[in-house]
Structures are given as C-alpha cells and as structure tokens.
C-alpha atoms as a PDB file:
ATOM      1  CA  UNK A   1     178.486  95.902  94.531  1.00  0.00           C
ATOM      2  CA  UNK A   2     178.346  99.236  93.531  1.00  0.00           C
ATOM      3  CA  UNK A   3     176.380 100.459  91.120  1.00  0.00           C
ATOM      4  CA  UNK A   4     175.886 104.415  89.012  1.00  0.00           C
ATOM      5  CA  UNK A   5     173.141 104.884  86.473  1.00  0.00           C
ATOM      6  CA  UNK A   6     171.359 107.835  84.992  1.00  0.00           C
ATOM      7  CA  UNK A   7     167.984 107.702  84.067  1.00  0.00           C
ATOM      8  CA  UNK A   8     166.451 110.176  81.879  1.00  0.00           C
ATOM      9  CA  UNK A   9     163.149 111.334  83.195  1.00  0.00           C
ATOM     10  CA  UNK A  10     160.212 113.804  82.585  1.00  0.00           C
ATOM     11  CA  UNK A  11     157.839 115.446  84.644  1.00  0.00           C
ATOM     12  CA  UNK A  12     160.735 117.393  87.167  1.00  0.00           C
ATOM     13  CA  UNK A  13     159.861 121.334  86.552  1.00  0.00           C
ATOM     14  CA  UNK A  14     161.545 122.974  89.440  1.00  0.00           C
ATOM     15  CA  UNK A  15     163.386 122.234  92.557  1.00  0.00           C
ATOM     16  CA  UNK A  16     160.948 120.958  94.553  1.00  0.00           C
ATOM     17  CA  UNK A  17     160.586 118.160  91.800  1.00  0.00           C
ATOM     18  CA  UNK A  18     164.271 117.214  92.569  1.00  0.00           C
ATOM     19  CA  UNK A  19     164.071 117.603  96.275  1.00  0.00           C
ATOM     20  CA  UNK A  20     160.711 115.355  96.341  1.00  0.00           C
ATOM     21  CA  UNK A  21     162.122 112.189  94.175  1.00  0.00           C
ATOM     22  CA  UNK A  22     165.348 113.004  96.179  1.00  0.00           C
ATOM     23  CA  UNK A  23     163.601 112.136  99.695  1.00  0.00           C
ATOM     24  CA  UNK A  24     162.165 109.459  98.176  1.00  0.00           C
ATOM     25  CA  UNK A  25     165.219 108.026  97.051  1.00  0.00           C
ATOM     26  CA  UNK A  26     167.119 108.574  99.943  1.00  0.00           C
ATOM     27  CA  UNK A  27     164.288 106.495 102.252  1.00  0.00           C
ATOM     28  CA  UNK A  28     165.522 103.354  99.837  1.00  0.00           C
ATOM     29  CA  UNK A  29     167.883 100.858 101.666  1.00  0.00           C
ATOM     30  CA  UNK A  30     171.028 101.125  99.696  1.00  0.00           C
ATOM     31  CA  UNK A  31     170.752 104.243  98.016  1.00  0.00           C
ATOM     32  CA  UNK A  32     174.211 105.975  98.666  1.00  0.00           C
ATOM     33  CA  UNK A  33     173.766 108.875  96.103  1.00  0.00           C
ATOM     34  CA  UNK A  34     171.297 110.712  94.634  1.00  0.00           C
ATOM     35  CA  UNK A  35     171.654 114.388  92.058  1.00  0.00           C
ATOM     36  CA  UNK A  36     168.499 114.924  90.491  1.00  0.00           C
ATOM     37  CA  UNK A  37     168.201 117.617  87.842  1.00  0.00           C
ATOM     38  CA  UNK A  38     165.043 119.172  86.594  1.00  0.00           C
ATOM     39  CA  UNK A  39     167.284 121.112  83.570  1.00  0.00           C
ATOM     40  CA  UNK A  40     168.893 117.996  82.702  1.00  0.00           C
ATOM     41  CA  UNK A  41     165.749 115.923  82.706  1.00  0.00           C
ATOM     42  CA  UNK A  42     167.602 113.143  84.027  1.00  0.00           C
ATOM     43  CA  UNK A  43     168.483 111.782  88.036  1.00  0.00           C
ATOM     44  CA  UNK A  44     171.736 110.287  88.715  1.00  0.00           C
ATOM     45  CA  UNK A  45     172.062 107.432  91.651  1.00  0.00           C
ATOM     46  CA  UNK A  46     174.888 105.345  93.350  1.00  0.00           C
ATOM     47  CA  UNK A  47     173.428 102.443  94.768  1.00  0.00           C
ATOM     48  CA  UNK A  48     174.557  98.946  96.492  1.00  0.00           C
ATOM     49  CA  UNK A  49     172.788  96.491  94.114  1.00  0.00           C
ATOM     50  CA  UNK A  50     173.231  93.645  96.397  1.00  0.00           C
ATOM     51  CA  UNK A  51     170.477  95.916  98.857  1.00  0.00           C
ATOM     52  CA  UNK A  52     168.177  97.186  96.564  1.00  0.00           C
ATOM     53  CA  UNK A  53     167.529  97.046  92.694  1.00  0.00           C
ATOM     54  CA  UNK A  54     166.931  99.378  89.777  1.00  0.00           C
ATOM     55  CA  UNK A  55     164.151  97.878  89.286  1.00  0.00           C
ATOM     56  CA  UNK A  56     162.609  99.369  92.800  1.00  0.00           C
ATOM     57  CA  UNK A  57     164.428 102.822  92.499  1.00  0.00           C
ATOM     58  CA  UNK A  58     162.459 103.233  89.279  1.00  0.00           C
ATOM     59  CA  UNK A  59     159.084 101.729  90.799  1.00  0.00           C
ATOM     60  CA  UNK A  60     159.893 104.758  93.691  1.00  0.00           C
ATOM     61  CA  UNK A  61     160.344 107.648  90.499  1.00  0.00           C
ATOM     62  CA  UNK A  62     157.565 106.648  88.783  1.00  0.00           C
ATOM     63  CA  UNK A  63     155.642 106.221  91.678  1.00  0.00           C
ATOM     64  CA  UNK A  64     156.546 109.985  92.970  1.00  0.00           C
ATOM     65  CA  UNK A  65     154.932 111.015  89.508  1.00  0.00           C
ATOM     66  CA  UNK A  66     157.719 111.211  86.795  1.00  0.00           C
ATOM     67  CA  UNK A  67     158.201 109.666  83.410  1.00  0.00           C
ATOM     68  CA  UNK A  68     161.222 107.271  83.030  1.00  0.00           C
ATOM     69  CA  UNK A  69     162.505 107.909  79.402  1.00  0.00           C
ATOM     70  CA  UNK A  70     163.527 104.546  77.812  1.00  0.00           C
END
C-alpha cells in the first residue's frame, strides 16, 4: 500500500543537504517519491509500506546527519 508522510527535520542548510538525503532515499527499496526542502525544514516521501517502513526511511535521515522533529 501506498503510503505519503512529511517529516519535519533539521540540519538541511542548502541544496546539497536535499540532494544528499535525496540519494539516500532513493537507494531504499520502495521509495517512489522523494521532495526534500531545506527552507521548509521538512522532506516529503511516497513509499510502498508493504517494501520498506518509516521506521527505516527515518533510520536512513538520521543516519545521513539530520534531526527528525517529533
């Protein structure tokens, strides 16, 4: 099933922020869509929950350096 959340993050300055989390994202199984935004503070992603979980697209943000806000 298909699946959107936004997660408010901090830690994304500029647009190589959003483009590194981005490829990181993308290399998930499952992943479909991915808009990252370093003025928003916050990274919007489709993803097939029956493939991967939220729980491992946050484990990849968190482990690319940002702050999940919760």
């Amino acid at each position: 099933m298909i699946e959107s959340v936004s997660l408010p993050v901090t830690g994304m300055k500029c647009g190589g922020c959003e483009s590194n989390v981005t490829n990181k994202l993308k290399a998930i199984d499952g992943v479909i869509g991915i808009k990252a935004s370093s003025k928003d503070n916050e990274i919007n992603i489709e993803f097939d929950n029956e493939t991967t979980s939220l729980e491992m697209i946050k484990d990849v943000i968190v482990e690319a350096g940002f702050t999940l806000v919760e």
